[in-house]
PDB file of N, CA and C in Angstrom:
ATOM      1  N   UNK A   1     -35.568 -88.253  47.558  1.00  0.00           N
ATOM      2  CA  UNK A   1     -34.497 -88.655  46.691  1.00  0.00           C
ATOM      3  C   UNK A   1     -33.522 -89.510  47.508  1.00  0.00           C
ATOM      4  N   UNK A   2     -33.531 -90.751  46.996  1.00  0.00           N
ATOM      5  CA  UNK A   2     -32.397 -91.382  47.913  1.00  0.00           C
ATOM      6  C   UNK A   2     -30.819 -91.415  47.325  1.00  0.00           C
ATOM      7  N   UNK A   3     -29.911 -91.593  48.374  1.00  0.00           N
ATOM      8  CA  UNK A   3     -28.405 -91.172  47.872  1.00  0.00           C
ATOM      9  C   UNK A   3     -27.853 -92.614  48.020  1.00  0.00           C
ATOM     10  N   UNK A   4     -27.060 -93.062  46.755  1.00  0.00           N
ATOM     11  CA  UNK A   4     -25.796 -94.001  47.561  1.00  0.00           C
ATOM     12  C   UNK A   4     -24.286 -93.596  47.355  1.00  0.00           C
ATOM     13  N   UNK A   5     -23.413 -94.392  47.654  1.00  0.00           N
ATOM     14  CA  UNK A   5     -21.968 -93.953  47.778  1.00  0.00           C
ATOM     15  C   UNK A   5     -21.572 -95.106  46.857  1.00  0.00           C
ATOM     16  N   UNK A   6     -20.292 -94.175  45.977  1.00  0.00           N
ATOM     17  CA  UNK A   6     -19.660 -94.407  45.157  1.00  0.00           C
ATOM     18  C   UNK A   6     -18.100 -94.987  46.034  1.00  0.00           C
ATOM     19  N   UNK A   7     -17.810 -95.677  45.750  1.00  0.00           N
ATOM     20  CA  UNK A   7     -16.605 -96.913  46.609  1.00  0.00           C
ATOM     21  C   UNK A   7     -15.562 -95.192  46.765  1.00  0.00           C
ATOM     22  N   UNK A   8     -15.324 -94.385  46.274  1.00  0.00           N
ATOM     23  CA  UNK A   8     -14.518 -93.691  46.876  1.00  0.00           C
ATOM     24  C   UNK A   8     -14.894 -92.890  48.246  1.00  0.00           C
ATOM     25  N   UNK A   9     -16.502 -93.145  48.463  1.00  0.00           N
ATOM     26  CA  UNK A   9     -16.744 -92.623  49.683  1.00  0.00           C
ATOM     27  C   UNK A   9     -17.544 -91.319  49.223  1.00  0.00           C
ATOM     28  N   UNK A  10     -18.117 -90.961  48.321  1.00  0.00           N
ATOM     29  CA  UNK A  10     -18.437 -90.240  47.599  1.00  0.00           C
ATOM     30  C   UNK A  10     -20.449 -90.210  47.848  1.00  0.00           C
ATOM     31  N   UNK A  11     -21.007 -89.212  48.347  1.00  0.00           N
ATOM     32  CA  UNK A  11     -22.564 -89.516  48.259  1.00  0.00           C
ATOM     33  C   UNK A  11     -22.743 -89.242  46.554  1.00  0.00           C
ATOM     34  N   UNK A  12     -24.188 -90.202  46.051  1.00  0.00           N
ATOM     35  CA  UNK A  12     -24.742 -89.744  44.669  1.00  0.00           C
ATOM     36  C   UNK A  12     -25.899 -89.867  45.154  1.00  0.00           C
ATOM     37  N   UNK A  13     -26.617 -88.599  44.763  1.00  0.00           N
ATOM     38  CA  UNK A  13     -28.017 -88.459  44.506  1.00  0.00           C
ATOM     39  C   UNK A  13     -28.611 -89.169  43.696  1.00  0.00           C
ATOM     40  N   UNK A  14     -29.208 -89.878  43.733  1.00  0.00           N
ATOM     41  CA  UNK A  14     -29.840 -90.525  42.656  1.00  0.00           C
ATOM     42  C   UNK A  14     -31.729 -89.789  42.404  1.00  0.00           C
ATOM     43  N   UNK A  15     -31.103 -89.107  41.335  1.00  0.00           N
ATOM     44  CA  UNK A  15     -32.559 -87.542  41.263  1.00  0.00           C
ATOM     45  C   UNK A  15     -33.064 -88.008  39.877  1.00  0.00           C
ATOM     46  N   UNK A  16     -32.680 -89.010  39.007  1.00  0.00           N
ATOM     47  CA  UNK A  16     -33.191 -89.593  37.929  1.00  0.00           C
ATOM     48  C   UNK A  16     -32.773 -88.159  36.643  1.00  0.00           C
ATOM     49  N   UNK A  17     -31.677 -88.222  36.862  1.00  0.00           N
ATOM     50  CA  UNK A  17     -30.560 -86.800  36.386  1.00  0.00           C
ATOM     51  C   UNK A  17     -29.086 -87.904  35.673  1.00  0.00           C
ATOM     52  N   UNK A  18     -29.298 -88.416  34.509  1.00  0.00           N
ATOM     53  CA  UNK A  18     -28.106 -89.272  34.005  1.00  0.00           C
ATOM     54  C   UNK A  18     -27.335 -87.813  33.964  1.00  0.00           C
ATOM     55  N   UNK A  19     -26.918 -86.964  33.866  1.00  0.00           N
ATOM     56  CA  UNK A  19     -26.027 -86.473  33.865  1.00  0.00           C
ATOM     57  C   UNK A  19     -25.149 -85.820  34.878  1.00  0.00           C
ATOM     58  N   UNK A  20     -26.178 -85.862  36.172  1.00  0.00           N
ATOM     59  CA  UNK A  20     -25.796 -86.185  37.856  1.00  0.00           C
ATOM     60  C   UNK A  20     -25.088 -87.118  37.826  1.00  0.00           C
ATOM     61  N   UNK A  21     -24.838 -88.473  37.470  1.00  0.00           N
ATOM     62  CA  UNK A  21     -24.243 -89.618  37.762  1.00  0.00           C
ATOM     63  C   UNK A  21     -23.720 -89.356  36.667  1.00  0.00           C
ATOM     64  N   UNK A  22     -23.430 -89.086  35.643  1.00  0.00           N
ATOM     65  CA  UNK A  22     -22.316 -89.010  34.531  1.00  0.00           C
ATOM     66  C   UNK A  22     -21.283 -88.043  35.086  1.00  0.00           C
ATOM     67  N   UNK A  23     -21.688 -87.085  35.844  1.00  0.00           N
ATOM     68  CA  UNK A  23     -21.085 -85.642  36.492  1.00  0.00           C
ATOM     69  C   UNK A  23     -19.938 -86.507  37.894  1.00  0.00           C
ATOM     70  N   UNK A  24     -20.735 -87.053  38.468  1.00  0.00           N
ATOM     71  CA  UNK A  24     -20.134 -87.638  39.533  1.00  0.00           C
ATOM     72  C   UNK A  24     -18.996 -88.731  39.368  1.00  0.00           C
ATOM     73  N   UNK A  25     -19.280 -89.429  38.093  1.00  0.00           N
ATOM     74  CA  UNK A  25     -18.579 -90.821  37.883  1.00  0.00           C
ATOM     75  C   UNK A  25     -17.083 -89.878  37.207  1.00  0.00           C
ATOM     76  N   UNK A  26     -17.430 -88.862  36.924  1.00  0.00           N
ATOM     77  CA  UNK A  26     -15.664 -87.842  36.022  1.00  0.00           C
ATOM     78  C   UNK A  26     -15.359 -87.672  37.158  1.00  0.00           C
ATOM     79  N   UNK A  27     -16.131 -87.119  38.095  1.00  0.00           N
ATOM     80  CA  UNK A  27     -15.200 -86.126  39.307  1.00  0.00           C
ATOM     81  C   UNK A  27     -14.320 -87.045  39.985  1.00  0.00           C
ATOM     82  N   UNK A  28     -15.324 -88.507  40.406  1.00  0.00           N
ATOM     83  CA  UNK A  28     -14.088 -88.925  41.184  1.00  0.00           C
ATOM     84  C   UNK A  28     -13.365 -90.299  41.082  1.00  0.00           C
ATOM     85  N   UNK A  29     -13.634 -90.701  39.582  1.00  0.00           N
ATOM     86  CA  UNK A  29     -12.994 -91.482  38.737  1.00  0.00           C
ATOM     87  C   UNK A  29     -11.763 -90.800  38.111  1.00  0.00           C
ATOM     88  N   UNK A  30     -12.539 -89.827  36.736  1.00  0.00           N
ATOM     89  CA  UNK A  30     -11.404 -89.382  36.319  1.00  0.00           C
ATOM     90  C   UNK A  30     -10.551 -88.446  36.442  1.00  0.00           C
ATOM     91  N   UNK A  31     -11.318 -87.186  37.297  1.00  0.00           N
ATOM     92  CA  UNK A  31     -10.726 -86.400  37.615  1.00  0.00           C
ATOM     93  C   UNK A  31      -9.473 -86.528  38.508  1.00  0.00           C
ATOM     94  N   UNK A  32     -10.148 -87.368  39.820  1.00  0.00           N
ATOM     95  CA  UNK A  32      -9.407 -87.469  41.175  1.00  0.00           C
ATOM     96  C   UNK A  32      -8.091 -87.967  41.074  1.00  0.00           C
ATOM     97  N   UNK A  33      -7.944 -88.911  39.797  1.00  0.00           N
ATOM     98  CA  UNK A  33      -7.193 -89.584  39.223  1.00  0.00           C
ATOM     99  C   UNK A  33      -6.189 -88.834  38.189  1.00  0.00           C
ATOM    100  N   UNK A  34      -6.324 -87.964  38.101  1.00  0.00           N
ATOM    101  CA  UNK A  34      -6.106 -86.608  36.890  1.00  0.00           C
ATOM    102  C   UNK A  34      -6.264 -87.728  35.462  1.00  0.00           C
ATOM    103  N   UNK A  35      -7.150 -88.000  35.222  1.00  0.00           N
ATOM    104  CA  UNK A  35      -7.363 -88.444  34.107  1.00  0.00           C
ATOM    105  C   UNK A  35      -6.402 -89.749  33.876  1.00  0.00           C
ATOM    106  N   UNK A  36      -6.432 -90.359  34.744  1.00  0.00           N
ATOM    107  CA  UNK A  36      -5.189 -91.261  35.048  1.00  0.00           C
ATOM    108  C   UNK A  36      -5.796 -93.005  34.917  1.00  0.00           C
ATOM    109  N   UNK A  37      -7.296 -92.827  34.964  1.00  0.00           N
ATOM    110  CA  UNK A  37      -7.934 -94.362  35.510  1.00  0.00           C
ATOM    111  C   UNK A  37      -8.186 -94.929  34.102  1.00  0.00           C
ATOM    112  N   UNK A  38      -7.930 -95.961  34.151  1.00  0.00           N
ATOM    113  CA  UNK A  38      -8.536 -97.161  33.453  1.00  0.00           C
ATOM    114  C   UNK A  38     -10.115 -97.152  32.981  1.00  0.00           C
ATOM    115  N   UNK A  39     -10.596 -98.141  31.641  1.00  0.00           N
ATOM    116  CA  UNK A  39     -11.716 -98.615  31.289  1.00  0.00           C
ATOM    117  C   UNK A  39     -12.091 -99.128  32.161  1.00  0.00           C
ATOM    118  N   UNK A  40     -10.937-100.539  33.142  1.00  0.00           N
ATOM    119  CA  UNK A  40     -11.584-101.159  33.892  1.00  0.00           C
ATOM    120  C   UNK A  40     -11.700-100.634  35.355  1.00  0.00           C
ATOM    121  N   UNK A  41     -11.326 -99.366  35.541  1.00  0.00           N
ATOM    122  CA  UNK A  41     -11.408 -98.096  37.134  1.00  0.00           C
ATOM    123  C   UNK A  41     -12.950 -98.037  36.854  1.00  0.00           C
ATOM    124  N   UNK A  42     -13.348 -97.581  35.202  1.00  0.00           N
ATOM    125  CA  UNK A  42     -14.681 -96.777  35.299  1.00  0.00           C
ATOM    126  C   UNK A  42     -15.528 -97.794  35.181  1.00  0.00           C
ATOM    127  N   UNK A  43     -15.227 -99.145  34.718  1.00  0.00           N
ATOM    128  CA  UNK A  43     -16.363-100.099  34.448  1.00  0.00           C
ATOM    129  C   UNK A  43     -16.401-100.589  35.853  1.00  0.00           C
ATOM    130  N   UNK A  44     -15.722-100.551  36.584  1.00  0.00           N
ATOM    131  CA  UNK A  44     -16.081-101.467  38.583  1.00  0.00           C
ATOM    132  C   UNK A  44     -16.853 -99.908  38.635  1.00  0.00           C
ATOM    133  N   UNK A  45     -16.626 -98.905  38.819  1.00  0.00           N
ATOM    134  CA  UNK A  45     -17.377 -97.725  39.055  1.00  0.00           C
ATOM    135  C   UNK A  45     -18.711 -98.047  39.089  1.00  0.00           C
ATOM    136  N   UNK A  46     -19.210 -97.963  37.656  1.00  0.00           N
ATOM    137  CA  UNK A  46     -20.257 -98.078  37.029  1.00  0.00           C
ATOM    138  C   UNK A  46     -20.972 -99.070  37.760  1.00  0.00           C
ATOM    139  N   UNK A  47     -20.691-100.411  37.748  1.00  0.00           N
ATOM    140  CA  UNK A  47     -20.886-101.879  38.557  1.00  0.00           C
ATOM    141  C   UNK A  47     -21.713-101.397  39.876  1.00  0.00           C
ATOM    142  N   UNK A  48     -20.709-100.841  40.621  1.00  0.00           N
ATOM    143  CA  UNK A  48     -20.926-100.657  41.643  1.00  0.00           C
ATOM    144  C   UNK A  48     -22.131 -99.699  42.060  1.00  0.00           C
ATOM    145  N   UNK A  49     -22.422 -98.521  41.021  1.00  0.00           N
ATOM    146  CA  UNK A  49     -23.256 -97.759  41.581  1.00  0.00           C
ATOM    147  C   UNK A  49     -24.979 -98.464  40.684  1.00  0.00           C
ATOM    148  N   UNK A  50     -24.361 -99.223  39.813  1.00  0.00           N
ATOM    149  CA  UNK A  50     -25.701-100.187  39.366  1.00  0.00           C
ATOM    150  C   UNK A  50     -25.945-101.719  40.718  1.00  0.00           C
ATOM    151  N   UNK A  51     -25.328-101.631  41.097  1.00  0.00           N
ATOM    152  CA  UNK A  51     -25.941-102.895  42.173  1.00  0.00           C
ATOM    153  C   UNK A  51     -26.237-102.239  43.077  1.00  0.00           C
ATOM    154  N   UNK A  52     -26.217-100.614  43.673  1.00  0.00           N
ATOM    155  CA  UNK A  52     -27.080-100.183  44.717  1.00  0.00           C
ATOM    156  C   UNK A  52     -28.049 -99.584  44.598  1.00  0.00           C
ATOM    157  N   UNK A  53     -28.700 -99.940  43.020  1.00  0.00           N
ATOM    158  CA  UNK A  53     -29.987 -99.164  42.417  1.00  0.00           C
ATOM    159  C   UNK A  53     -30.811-100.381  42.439  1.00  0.00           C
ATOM    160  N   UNK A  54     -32.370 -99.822  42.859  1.00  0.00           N
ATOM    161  CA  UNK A  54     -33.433-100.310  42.372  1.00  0.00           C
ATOM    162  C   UNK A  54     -33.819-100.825  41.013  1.00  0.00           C
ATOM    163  N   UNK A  55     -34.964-101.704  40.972  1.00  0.00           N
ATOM    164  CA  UNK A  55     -34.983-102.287  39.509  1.00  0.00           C
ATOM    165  C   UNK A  55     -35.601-101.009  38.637  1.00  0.00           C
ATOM    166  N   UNK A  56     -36.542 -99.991  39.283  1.00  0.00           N
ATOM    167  CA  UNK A  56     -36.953 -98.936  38.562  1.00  0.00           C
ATOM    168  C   UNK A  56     -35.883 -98.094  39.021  1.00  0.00           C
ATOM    169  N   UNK A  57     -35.008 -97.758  39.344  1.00  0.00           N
ATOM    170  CA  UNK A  57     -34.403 -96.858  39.216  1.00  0.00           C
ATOM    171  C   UNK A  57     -33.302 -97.056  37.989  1.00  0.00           C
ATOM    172  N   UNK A  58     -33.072 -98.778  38.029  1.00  0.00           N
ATOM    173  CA  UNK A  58     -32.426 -98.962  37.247  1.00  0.00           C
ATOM    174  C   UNK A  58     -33.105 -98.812  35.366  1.00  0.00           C
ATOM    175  N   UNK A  59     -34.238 -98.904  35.536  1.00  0.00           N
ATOM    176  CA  UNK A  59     -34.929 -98.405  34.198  1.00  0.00           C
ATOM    177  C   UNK A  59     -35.309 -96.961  34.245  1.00  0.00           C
ATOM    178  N   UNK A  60     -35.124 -96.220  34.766  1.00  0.00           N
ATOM    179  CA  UNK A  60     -35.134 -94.841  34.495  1.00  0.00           C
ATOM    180  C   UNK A  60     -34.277 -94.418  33.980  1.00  0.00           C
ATOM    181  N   UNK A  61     -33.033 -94.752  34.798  1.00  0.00           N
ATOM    182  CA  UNK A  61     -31.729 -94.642  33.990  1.00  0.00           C
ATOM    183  C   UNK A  61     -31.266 -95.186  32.829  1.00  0.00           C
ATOM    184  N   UNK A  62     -31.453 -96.709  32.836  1.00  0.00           N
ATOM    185  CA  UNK A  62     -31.643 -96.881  31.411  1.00  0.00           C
ATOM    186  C   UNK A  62     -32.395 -96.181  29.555  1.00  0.00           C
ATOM    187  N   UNK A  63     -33.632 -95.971  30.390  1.00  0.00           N
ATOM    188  CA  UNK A  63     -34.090 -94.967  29.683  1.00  0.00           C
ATOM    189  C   UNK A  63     -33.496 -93.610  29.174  1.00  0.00           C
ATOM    190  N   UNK A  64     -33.217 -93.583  30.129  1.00  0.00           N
ATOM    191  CA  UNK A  64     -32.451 -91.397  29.986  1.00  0.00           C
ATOM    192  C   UNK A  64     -31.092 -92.062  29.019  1.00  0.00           C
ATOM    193  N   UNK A  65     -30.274 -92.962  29.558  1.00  0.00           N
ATOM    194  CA  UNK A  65     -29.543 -93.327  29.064  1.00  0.00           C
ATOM    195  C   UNK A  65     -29.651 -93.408  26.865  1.00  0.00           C
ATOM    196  N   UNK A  66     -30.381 -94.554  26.944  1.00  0.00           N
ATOM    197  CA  UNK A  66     -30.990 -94.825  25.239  1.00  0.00           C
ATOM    198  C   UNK A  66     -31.416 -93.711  24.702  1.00  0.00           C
ATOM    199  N   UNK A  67     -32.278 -92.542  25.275  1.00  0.00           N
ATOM    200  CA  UNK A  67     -32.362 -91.456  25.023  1.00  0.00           C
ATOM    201  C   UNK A  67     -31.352 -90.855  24.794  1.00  0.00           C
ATOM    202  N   UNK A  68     -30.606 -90.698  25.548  1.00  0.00           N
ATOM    203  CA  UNK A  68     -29.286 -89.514  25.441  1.00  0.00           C
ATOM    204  C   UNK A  68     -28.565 -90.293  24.144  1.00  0.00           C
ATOM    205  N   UNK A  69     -28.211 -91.302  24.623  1.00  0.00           N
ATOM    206  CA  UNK A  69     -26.977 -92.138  23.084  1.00  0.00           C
ATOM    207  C   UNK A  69     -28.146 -91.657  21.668  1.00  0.00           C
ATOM    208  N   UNK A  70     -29.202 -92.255  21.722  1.00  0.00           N
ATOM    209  CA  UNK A  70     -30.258 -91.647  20.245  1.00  0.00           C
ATOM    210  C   UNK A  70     -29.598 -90.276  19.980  1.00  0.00           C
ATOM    211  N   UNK A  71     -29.950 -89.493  20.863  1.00  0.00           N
ATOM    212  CA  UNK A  71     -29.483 -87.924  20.265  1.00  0.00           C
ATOM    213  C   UNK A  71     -28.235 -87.557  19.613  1.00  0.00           C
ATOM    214  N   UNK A  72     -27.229 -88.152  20.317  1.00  0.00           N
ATOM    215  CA  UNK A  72     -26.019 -88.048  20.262  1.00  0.00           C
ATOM    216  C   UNK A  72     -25.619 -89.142  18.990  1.00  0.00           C
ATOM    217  N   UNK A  73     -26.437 -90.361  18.682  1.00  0.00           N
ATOM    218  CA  UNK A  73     -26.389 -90.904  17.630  1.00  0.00           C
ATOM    219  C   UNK A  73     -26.797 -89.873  16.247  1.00  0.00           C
ATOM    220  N   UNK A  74     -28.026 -89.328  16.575  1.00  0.00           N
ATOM    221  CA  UNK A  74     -28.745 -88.845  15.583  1.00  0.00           C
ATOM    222  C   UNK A  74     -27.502 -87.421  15.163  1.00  0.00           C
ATOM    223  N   UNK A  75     -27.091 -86.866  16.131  1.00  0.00           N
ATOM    224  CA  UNK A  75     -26.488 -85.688  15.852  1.00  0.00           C
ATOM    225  C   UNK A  75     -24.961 -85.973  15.124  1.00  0.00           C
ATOM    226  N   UNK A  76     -24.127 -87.272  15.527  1.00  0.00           N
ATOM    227  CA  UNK A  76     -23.156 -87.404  14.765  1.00  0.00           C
ATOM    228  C   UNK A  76     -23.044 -88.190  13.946  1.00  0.00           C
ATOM    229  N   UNK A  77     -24.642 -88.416  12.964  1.00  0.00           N
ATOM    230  CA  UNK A  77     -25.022 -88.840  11.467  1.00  0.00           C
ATOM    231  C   UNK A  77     -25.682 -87.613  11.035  1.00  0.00           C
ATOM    232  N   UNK A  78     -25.960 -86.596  11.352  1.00  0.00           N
ATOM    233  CA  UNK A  78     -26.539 -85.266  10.847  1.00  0.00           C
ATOM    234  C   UNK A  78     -25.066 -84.658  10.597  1.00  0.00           C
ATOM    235  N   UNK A  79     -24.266 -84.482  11.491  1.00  0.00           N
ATOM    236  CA  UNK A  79     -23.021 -83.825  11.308  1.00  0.00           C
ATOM    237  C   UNK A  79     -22.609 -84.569  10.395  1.00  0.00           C
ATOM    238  N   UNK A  80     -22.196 -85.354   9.700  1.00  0.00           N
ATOM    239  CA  UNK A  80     -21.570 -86.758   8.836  1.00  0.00           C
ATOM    240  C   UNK A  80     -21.997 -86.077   7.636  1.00  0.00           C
ATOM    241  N   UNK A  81     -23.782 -86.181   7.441  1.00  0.00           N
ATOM    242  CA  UNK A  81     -24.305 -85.849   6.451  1.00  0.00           C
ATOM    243  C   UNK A  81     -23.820 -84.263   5.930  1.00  0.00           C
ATOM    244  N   UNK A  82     -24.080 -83.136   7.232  1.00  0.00           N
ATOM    245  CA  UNK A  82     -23.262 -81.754   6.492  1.00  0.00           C
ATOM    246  C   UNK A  82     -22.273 -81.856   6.265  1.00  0.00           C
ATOM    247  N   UNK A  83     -20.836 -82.370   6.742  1.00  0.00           N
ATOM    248  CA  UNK A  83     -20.002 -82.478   5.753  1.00  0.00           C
ATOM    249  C   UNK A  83     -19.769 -82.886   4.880  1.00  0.00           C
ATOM    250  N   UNK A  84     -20.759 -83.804   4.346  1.00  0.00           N
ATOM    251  CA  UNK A  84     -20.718 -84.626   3.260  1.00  0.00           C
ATOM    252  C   UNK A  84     -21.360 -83.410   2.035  1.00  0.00           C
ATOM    253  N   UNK A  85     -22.575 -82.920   2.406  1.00  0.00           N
ATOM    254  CA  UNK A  85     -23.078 -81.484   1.612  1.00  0.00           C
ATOM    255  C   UNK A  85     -21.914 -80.413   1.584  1.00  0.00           C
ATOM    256  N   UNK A  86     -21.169 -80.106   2.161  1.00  0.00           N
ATOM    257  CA  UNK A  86     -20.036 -79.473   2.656  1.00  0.00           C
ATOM    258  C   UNK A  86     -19.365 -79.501   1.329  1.00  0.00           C
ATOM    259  N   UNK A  87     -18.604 -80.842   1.014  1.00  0.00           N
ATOM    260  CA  UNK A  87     -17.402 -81.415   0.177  1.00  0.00           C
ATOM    261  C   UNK A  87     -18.009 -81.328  -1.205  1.00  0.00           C
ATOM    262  N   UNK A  88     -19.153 -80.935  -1.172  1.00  0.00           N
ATOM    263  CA  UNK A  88     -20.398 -81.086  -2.582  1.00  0.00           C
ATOM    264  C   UNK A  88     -20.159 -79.808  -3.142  1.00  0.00           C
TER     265      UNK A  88
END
């Protein structure tokens, strides 16, 4: 498993775990920051830990990525729909 560093000095595993790097990008973006950083804090973030990835690493992640948003798409048009049966 190879690791790179996040500009705060920070190691990331890169274990093909989007929620490892979703986990890491709060702790020391938003957390460190107490919830204090910018769109554009987390978008150089992001930048940065995508230009020290491989082209397949960068489609793995992509993948897990489209995956995860689908679910999370699918689940808050299922929720939409029960409240809509709900109000019925």
């Amino acid at each position: 498993m190879r690791t790179i560093k996040l500009t705060t000095g920070a190691d990331l595993a890169l274990d093909g775990d989007l929620l490892t790097v979703l986990e890491m990008l709060y702790k020391e973006v938003s957390a460190k920051h107490e919830l204090q950083s910018t769109f554009e804090d987390m978008a150089r973030e992001i930048q940065h830990v995508i230009d020290q990835m491989t082209d397949d690493e960068r489609r793995t992640y992509l993948s897990e990525s489209l995956f995860l948003n689908t679910v999370s798409y699918e689940n808050e048009r299922l929720g939409a729909y029960v409240k809509k049966l709900d109000r019925k």
